[in-house]
PDB file of N, CA and C in Angstrom:
ATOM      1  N   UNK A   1      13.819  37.485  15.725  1.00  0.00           N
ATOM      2  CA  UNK A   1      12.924  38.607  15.474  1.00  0.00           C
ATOM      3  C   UNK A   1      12.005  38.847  16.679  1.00  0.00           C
ATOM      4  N   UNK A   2      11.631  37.740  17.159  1.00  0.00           N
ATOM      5  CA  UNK A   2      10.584  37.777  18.395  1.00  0.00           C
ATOM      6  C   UNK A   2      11.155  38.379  19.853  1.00  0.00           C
ATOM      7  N   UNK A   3      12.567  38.127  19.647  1.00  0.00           N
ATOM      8  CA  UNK A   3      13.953  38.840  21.113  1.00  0.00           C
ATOM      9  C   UNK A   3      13.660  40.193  20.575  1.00  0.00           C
ATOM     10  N   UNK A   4      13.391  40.760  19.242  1.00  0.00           N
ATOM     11  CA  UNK A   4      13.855  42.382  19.129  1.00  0.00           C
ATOM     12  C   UNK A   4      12.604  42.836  19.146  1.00  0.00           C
ATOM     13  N   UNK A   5      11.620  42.454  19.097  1.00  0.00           N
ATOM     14  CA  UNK A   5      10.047  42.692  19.544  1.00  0.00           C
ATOM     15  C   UNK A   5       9.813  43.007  20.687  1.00  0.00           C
ATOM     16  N   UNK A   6      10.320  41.988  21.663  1.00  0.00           N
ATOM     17  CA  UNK A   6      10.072  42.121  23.080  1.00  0.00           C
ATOM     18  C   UNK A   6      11.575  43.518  23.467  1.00  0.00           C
ATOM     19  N   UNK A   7      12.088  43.500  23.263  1.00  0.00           N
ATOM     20  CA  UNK A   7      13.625  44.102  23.862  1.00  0.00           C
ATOM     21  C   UNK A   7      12.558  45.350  23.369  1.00  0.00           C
ATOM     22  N   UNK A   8      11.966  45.601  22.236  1.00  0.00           N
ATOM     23  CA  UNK A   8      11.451  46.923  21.778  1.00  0.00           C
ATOM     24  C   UNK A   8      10.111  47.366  23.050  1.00  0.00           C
ATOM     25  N   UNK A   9       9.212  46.433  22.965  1.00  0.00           N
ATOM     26  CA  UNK A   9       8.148  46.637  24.257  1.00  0.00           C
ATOM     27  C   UNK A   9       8.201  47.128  25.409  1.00  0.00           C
ATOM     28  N   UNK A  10      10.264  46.413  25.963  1.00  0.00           N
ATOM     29  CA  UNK A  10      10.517  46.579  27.486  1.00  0.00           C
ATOM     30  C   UNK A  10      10.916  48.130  27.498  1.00  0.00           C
ATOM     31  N   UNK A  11      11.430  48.341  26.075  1.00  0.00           N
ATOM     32  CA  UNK A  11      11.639  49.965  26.126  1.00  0.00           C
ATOM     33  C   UNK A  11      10.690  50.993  26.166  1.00  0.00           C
ATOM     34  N   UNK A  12       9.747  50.304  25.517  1.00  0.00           N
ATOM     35  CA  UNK A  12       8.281  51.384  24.899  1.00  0.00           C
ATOM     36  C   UNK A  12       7.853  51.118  26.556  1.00  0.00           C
ATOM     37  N   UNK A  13       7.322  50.180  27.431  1.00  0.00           N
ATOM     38  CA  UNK A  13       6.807  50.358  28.619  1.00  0.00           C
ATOM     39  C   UNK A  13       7.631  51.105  29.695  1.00  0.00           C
ATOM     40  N   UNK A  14       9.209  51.346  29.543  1.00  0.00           N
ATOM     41  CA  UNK A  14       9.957  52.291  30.742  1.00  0.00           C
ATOM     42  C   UNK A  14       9.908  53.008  30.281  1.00  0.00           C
ATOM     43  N   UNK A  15       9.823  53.912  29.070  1.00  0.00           N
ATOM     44  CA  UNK A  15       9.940  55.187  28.233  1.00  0.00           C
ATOM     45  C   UNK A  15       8.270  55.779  28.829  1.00  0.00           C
ATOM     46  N   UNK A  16       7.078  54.847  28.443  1.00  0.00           N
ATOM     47  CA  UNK A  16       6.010  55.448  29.134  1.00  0.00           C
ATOM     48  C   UNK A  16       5.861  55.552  30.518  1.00  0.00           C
ATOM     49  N   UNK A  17       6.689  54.450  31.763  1.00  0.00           N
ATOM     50  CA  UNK A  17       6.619  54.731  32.855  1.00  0.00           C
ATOM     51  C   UNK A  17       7.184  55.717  33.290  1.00  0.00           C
ATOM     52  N   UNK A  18       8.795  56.015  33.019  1.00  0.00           N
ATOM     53  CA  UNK A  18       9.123  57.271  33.222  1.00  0.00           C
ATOM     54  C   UNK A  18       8.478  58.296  33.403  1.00  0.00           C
ATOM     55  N   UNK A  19       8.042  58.869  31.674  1.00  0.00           N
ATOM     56  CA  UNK A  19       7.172  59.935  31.604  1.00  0.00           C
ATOM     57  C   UNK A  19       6.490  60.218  32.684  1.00  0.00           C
ATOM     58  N   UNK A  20       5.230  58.960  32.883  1.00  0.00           N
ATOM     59  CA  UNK A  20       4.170  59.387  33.999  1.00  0.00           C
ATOM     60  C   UNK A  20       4.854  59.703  35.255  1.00  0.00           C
ATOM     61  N   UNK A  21       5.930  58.901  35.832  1.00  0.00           N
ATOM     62  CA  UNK A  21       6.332  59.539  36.986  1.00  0.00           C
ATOM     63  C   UNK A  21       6.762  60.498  37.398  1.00  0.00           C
ATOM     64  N   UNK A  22       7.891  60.910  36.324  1.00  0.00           N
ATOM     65  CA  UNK A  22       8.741  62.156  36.174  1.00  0.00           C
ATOM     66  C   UNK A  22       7.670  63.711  35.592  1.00  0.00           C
ATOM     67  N   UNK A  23       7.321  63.329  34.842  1.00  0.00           N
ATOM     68  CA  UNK A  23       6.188  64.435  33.984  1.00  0.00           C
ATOM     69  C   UNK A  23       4.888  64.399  35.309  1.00  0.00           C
ATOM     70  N   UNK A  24       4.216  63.404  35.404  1.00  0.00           N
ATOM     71  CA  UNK A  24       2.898  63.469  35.760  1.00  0.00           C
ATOM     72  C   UNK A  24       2.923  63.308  37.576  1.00  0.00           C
ATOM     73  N   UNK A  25       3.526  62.464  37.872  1.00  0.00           N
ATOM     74  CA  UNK A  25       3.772  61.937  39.836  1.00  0.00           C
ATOM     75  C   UNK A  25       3.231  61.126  39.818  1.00  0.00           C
ATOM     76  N   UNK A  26       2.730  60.486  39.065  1.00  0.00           N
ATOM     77  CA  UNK A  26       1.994  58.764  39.009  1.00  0.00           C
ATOM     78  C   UNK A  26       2.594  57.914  40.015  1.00  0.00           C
ATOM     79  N   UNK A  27       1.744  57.653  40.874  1.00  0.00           N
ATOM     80  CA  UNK A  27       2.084  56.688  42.001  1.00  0.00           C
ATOM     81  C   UNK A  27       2.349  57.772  43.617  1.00  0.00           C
ATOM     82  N   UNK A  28       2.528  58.932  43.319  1.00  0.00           N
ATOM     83  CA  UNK A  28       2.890  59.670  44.353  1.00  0.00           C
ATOM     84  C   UNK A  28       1.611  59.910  45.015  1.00  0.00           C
ATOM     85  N   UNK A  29       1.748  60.009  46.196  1.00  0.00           N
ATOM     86  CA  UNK A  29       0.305  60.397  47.078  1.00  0.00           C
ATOM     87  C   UNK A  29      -0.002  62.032  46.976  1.00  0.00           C
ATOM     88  N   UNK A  30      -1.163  62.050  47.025  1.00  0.00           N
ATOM     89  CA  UNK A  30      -1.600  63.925  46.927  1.00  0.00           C
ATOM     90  C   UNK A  30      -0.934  64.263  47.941  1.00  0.00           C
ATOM     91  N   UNK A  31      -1.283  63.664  49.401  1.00  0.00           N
ATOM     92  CA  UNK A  31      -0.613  64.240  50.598  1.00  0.00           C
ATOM     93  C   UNK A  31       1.310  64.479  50.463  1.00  0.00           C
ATOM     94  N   UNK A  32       1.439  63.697  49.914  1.00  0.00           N
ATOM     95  CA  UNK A  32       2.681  63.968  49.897  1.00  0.00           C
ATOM     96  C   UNK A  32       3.449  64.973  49.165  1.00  0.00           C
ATOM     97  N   UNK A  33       2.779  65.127  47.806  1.00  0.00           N
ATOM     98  CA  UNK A  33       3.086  66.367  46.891  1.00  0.00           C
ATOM     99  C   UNK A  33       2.765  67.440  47.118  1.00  0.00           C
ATOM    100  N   UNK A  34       1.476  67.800  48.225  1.00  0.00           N
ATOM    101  CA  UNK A  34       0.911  69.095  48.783  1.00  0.00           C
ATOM    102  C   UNK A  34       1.847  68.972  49.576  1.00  0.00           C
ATOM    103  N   UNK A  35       2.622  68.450  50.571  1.00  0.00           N
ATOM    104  CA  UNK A  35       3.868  68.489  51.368  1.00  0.00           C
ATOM    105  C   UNK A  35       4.968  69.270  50.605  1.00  0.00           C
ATOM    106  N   UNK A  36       5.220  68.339  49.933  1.00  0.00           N
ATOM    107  CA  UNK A  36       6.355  68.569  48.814  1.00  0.00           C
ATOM    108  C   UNK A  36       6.595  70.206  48.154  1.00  0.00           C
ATOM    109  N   UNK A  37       5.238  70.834  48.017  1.00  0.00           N
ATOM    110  CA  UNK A  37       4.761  71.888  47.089  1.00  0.00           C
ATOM    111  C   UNK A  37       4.894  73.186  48.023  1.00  0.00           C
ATOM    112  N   UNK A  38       3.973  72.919  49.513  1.00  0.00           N
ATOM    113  CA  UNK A  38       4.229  73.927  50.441  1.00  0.00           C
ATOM    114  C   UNK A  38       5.788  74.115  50.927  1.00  0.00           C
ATOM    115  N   UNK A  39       6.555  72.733  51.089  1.00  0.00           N
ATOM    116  CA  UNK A  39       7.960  73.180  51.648  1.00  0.00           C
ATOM    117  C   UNK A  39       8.860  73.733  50.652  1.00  0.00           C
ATOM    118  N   UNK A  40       8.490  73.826  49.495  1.00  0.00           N
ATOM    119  CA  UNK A  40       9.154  74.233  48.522  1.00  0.00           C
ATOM    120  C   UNK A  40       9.249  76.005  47.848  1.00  0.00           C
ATOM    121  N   UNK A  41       7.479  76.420  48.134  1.00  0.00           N
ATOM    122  CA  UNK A  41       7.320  77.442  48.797  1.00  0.00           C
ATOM    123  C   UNK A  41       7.674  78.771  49.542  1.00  0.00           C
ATOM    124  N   UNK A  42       7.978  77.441  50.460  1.00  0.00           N
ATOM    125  CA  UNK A  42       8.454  78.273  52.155  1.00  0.00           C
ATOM    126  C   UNK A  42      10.416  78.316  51.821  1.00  0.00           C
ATOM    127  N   UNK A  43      10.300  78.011  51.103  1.00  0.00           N
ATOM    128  CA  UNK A  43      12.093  77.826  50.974  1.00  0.00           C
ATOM    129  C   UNK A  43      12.358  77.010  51.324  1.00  0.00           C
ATOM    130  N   UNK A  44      11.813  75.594  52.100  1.00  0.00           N
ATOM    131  CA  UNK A  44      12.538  75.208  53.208  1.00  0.00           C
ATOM    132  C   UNK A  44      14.346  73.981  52.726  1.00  0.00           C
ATOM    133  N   UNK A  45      14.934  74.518  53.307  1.00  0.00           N
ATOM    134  CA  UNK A  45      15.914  73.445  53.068  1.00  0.00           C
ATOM    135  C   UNK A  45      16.652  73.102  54.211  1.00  0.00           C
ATOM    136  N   UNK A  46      17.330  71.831  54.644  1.00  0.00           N
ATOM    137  CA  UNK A  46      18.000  71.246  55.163  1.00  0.00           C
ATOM    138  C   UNK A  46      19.571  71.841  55.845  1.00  0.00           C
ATOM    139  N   UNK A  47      19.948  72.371  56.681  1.00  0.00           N
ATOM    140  CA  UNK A  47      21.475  73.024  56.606  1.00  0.00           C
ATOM    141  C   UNK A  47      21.971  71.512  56.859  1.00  0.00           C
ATOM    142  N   UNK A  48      23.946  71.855  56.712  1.00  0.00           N
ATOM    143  CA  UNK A  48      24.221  70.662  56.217  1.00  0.00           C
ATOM    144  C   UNK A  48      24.423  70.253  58.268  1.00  0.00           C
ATOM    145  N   UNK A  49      24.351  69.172  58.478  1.00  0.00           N
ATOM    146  CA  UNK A  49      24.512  67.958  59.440  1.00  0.00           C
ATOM    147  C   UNK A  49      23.021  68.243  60.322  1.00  0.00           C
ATOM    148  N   UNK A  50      22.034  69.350  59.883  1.00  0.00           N
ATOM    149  CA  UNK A  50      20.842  69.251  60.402  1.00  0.00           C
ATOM    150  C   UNK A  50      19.766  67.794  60.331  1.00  0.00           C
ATOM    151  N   UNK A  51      19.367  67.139  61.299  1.00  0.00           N
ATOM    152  CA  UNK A  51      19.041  66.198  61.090  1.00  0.00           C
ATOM    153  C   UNK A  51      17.637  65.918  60.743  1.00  0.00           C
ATOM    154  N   UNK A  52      17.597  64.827  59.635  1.00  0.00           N
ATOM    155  CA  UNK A  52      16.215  64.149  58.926  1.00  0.00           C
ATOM    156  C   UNK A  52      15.154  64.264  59.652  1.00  0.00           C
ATOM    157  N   UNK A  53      15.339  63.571  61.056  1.00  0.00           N
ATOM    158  CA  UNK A  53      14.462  63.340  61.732  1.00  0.00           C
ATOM    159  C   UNK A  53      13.835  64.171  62.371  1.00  0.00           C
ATOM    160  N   UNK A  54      14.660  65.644  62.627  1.00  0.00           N
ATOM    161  CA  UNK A  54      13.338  66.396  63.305  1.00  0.00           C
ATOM    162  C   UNK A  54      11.819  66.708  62.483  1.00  0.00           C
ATOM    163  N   UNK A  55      12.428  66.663  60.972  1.00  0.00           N
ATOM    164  CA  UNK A  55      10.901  67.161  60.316  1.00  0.00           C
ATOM    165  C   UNK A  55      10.258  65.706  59.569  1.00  0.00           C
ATOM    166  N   UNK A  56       8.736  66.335  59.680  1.00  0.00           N
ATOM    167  CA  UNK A  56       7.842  65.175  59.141  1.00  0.00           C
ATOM    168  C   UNK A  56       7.745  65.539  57.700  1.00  0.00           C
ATOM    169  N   UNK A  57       8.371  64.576  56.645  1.00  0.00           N
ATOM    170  CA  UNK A  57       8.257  64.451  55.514  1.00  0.00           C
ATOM    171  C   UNK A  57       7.296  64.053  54.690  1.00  0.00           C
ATOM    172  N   UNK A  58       6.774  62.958  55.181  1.00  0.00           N
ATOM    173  CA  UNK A  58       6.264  61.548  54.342  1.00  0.00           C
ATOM    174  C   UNK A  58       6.907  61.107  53.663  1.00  0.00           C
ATOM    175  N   UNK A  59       8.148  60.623  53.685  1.00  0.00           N
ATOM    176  CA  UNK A  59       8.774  59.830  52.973  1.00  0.00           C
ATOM    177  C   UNK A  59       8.552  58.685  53.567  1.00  0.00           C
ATOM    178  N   UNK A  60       8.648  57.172  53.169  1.00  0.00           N
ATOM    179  CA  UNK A  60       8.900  56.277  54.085  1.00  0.00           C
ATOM    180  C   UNK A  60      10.209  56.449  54.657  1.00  0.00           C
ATOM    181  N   UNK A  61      10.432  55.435  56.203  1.00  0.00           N
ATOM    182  CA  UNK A  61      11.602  55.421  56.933  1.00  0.00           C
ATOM    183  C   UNK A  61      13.130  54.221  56.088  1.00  0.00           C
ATOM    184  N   UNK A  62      12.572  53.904  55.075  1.00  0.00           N
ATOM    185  CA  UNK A  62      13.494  53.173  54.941  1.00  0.00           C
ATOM    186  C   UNK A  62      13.915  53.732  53.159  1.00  0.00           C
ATOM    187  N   UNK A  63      13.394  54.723  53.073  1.00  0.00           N
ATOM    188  CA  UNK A  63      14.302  55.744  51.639  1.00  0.00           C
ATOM    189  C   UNK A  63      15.330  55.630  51.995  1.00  0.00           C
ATOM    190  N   UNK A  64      15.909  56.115  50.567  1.00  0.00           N
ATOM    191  CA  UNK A  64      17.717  56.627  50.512  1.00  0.00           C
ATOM    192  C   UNK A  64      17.488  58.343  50.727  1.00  0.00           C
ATOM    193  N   UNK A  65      18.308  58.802  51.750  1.00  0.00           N
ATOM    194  CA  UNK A  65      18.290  60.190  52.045  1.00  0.00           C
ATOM    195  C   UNK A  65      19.485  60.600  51.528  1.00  0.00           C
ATOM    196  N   UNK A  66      19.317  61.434  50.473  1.00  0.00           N
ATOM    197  CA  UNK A  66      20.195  62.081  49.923  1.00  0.00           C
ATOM    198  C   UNK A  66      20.952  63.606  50.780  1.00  0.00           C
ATOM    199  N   UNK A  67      22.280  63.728  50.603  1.00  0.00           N
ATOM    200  CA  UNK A  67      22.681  64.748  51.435  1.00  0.00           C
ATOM    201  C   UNK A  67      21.849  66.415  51.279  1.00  0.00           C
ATOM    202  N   UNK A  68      22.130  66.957  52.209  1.00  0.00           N
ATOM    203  CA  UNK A  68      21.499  68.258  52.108  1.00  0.00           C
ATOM    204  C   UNK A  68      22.167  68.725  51.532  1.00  0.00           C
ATOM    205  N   UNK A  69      21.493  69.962  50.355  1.00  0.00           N
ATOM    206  CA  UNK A  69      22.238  71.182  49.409  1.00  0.00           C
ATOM    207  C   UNK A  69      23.293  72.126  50.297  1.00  0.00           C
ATOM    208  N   UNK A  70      24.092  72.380  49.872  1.00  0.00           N
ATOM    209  CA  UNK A  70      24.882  73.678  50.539  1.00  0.00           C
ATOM    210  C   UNK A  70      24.843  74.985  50.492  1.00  0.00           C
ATOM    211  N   UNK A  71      23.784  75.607  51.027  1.00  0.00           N
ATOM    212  CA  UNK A  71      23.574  77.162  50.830  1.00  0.00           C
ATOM    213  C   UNK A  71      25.403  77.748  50.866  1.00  0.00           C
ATOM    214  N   UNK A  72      24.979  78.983  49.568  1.00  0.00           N
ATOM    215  CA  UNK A  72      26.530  79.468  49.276  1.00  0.00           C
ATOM    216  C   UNK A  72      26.855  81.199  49.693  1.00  0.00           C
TER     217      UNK A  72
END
């Protein structure tokens, strides 16, 4: 009974972490979401083999960079 207590908790605490991150940006820096908010804005997107590195993100350098979208 005490395994299905805890197994229930580990769910109730990722079900609330989620939320805040996904719903709220909990943990995200302001600077980075005012980044995030203006390039989003501006249209800006990635063409495809254009490279990461010319623009300043704020991401850290050691993220997973996901491929660029394919304008159609």
């Amino acid at each position: 009974m005490l395994s299905v207590v805890g197994v229930a908790g580990i769910v109730w605490v990722g079900c609330i972490g989620g939320k805040m991150m996904f719903e709220h940006a909990a943990g995200i820096p302001t600077k980075t979401l005012e980044t995030e908010v203006q390039n989003r804005e501006a249209g800006h997107e990635h063409e495809p083999g254009e490279e990461e590195e010319e623009h300043e993100h704020g991401a850290p350098d050691d993220s997973a960079k996901a491929p660029a979208p394919h304008k159609h």
